[in-house]
C-alpha atoms as a PDB file:
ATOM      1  CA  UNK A   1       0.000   0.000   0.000  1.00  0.00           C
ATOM      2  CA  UNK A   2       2.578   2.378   0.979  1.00  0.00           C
ATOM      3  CA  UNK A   3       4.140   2.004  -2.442  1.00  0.00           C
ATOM      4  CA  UNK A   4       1.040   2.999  -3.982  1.00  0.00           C
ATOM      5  CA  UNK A   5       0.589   6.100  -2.742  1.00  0.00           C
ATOM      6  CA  UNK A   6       4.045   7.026  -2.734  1.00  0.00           C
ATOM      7  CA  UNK A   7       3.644   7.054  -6.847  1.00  0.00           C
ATOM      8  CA  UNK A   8       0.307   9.459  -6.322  1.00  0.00           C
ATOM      9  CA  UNK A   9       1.369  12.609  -7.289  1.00  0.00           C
ATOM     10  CA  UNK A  10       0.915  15.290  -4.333  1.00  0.00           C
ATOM     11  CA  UNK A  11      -2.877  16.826  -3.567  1.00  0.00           C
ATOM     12  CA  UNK A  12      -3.566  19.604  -5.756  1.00  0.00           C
ATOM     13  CA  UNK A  13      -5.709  21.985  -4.581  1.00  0.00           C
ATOM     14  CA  UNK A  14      -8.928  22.880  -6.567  1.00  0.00           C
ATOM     15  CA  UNK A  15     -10.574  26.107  -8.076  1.00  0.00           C
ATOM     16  CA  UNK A  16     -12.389  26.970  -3.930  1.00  0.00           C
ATOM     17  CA  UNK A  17      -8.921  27.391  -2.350  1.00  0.00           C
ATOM     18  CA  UNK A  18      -6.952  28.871  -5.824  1.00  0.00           C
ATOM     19  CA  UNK A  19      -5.013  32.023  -4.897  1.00  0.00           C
ATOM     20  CA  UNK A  20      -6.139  31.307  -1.052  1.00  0.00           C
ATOM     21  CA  UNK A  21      -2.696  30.931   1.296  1.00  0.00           C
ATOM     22  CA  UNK A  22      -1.562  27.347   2.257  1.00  0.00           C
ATOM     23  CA  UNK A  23       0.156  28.445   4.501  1.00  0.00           C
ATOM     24  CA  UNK A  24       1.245  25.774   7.161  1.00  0.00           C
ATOM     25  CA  UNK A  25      -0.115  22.838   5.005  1.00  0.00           C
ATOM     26  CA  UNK A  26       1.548  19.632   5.987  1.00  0.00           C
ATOM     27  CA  UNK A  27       3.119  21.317   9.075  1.00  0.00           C
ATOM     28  CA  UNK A  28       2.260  21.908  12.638  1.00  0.00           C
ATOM     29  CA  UNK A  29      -0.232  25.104  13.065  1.00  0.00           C
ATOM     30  CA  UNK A  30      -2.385  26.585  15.920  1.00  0.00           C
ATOM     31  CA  UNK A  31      -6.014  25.387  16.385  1.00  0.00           C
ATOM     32  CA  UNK A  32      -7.769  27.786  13.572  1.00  0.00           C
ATOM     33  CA  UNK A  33      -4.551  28.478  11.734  1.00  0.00           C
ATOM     34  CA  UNK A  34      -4.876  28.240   7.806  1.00  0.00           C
ATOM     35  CA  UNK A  35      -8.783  28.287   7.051  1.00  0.00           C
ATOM     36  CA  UNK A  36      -8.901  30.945   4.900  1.00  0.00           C
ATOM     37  CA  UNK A  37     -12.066  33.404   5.360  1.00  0.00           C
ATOM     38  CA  UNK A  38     -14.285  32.357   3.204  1.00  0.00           C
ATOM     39  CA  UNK A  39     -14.233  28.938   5.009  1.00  0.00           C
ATOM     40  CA  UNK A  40     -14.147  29.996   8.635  1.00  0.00           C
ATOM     41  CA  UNK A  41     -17.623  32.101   8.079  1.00  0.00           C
ATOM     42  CA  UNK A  42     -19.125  28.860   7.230  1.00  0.00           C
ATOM     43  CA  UNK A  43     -17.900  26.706   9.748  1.00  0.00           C
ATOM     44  CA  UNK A  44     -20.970  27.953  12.722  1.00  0.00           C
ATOM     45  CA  UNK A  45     -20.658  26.226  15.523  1.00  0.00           C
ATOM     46  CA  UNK A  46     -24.179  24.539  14.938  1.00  0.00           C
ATOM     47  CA  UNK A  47     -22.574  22.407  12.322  1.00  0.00           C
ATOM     48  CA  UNK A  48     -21.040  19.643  14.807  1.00  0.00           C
ATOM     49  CA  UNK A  49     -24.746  19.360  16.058  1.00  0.00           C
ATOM     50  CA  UNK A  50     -25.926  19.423  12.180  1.00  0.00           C
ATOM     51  CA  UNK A  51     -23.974  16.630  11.319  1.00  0.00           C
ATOM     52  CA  UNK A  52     -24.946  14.712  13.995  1.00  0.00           C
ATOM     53  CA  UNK A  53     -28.670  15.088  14.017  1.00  0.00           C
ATOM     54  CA  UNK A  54     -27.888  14.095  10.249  1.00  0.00           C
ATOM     55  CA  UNK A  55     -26.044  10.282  10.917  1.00  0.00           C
ATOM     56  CA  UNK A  56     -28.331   9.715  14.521  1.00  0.00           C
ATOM     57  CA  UNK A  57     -31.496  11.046  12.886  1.00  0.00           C
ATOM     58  CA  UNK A  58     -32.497  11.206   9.079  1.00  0.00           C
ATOM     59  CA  UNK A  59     -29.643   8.922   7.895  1.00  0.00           C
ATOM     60  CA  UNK A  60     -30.117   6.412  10.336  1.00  0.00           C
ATOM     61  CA  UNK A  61     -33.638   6.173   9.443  1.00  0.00           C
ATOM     62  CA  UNK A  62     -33.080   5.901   5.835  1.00  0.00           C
ATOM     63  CA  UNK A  63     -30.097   3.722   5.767  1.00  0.00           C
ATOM     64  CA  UNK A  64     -29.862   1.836   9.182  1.00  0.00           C
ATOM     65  CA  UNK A  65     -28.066   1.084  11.000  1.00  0.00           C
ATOM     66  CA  UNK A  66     -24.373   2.624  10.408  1.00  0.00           C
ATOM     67  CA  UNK A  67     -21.969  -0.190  11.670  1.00  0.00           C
ATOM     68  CA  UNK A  68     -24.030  -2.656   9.337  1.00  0.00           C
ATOM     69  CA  UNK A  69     -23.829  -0.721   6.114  1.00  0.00           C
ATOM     70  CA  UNK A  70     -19.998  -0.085   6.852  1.00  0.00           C
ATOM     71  CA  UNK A  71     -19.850  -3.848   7.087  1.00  0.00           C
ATOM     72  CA  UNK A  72     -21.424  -4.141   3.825  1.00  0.00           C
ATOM     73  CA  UNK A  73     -19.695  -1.256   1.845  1.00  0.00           C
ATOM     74  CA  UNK A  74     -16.379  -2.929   3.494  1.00  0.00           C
ATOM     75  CA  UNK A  75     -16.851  -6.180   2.470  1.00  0.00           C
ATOM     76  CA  UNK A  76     -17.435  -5.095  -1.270  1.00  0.00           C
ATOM     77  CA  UNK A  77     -14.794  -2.235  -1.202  1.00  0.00           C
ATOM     78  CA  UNK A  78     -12.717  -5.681  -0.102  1.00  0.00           C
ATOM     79  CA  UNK A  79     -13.605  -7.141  -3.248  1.00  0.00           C
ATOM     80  CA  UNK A  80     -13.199  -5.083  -5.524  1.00  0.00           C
ATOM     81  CA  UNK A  81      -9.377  -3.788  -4.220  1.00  0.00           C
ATOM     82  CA  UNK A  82      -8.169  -6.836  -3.747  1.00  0.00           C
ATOM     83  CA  UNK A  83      -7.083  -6.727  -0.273  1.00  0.00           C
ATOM     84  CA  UNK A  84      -9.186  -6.746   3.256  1.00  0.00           C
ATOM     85  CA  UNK A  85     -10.710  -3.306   4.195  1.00  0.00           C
ATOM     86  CA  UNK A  86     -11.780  -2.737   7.794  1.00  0.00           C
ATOM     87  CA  UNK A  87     -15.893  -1.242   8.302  1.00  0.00           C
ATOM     88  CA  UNK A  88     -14.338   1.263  10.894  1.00  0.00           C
ATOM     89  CA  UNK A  89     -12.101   2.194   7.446  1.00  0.00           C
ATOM     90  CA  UNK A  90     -14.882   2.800   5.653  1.00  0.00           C
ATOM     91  CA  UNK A  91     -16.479   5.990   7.266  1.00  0.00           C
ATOM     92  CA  UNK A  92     -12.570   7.560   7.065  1.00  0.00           C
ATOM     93  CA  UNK A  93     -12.295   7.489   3.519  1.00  0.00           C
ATOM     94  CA  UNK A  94     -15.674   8.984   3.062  1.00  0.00           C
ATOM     95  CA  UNK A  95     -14.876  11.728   5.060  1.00  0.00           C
ATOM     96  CA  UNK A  96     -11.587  11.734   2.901  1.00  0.00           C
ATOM     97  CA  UNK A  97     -13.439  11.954   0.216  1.00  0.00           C
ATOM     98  CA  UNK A  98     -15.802  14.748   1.050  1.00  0.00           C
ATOM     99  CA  UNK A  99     -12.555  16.815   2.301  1.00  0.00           C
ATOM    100  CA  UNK A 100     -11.278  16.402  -1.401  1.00  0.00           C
ATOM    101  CA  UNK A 101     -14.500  17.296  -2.842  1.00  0.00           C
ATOM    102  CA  UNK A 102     -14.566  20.440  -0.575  1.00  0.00           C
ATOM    103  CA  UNK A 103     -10.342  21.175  -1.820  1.00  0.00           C
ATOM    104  CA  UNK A 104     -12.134  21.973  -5.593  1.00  0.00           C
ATOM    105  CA  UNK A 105     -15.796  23.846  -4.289  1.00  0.00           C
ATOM    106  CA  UNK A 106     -16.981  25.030  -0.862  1.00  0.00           C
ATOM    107  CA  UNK A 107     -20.237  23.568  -0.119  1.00  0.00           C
ATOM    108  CA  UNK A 108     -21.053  23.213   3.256  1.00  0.00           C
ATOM    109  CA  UNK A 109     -22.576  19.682   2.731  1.00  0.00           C
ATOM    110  CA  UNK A 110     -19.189  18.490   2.347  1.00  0.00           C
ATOM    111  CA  UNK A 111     -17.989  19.771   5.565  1.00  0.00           C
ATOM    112  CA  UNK A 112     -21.224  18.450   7.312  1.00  0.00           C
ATOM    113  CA  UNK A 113     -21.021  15.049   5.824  1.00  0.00           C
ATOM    114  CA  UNK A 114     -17.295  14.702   6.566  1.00  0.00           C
ATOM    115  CA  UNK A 115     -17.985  16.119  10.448  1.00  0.00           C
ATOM    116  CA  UNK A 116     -20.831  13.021  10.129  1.00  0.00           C
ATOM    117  CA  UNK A 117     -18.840   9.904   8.593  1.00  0.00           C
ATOM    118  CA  UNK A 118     -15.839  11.114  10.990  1.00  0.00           C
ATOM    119  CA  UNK A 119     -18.436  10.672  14.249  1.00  0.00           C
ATOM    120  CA  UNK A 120     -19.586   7.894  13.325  1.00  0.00           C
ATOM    121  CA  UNK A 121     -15.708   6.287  13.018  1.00  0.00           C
ATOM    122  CA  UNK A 122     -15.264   7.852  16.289  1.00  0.00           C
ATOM    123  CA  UNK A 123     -18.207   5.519  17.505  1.00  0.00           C
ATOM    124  CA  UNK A 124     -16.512   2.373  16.422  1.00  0.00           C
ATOM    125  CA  UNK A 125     -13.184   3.367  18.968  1.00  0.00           C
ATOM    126  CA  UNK A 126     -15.781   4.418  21.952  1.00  0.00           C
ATOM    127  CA  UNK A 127     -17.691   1.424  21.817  1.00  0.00           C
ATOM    128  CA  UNK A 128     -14.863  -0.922  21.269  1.00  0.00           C
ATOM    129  CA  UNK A 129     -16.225  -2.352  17.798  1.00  0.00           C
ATOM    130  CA  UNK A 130     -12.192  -2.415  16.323  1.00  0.00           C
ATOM    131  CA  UNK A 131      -8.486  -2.666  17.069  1.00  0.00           C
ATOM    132  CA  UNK A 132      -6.616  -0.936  14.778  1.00  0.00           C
ATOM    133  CA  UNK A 133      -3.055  -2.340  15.849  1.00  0.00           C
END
């Protein structure tokens, strides 16, 4: 795996952050350091609570239960890559994908979905569902 990505040419960033400052990408910065304006006004602090009422409320009801469709989506990610993937892995590269959506065009659905699939991987370390090691 590590191989792989070590071909992948590095993240480009998209059209929403072009001209914006990277500064202290891929470094160490200070809580809030680096999200450029137009990003900050966005993030209210209601969206943590958004995103939540989203995967404990609507999406729960429409999909079910989250640690079963993880198992699911894991089993045929496993498939089709060749190689086991984990259903706590699952709701981390979903938020990795909605943070490389977001990279090209703000929409705040891509924060609050990524805010959502990264609670819900947070649930499978509380209640003890994995071992990553």
């Amino acid at each position: 795996m590590g191989e792989v990505m070590a071909q992948l040419p590095p993240l480009q960033y998209g059209p929403a952050y072009a001209g914006k400052s990277q500064k202290g990408v891929g470094e160490e910065k200070e809580r809030g350091e680096g999200i450029c304006e137009s990003c900050a006004k966005h993030l209210k602090p209601d969206i943590f609570d958004e995103a939540r009422a989203l995967v404990t409320g609507d999406r729960h009801e429409q999909y079910g239960d989250s640690s079963m469709e993880f198992t699911k989506v894991a089993r045929a990610w496993s498939d089709i890559v060749g190689y086991a993937v984990e259903p706590w892995q699952v709701p981390m590269m979903m938020a990795a994908l909605k943070i490389v959506r977001e990279s090209f065009c703000h929409k705040r659905d891509n924060i609050t979905d990524a805010i959502g699939y990264l609670y819900l991987a947070n649930k499978f370390f509380e209640d003890d569902r994995h071992d990553p090691e």
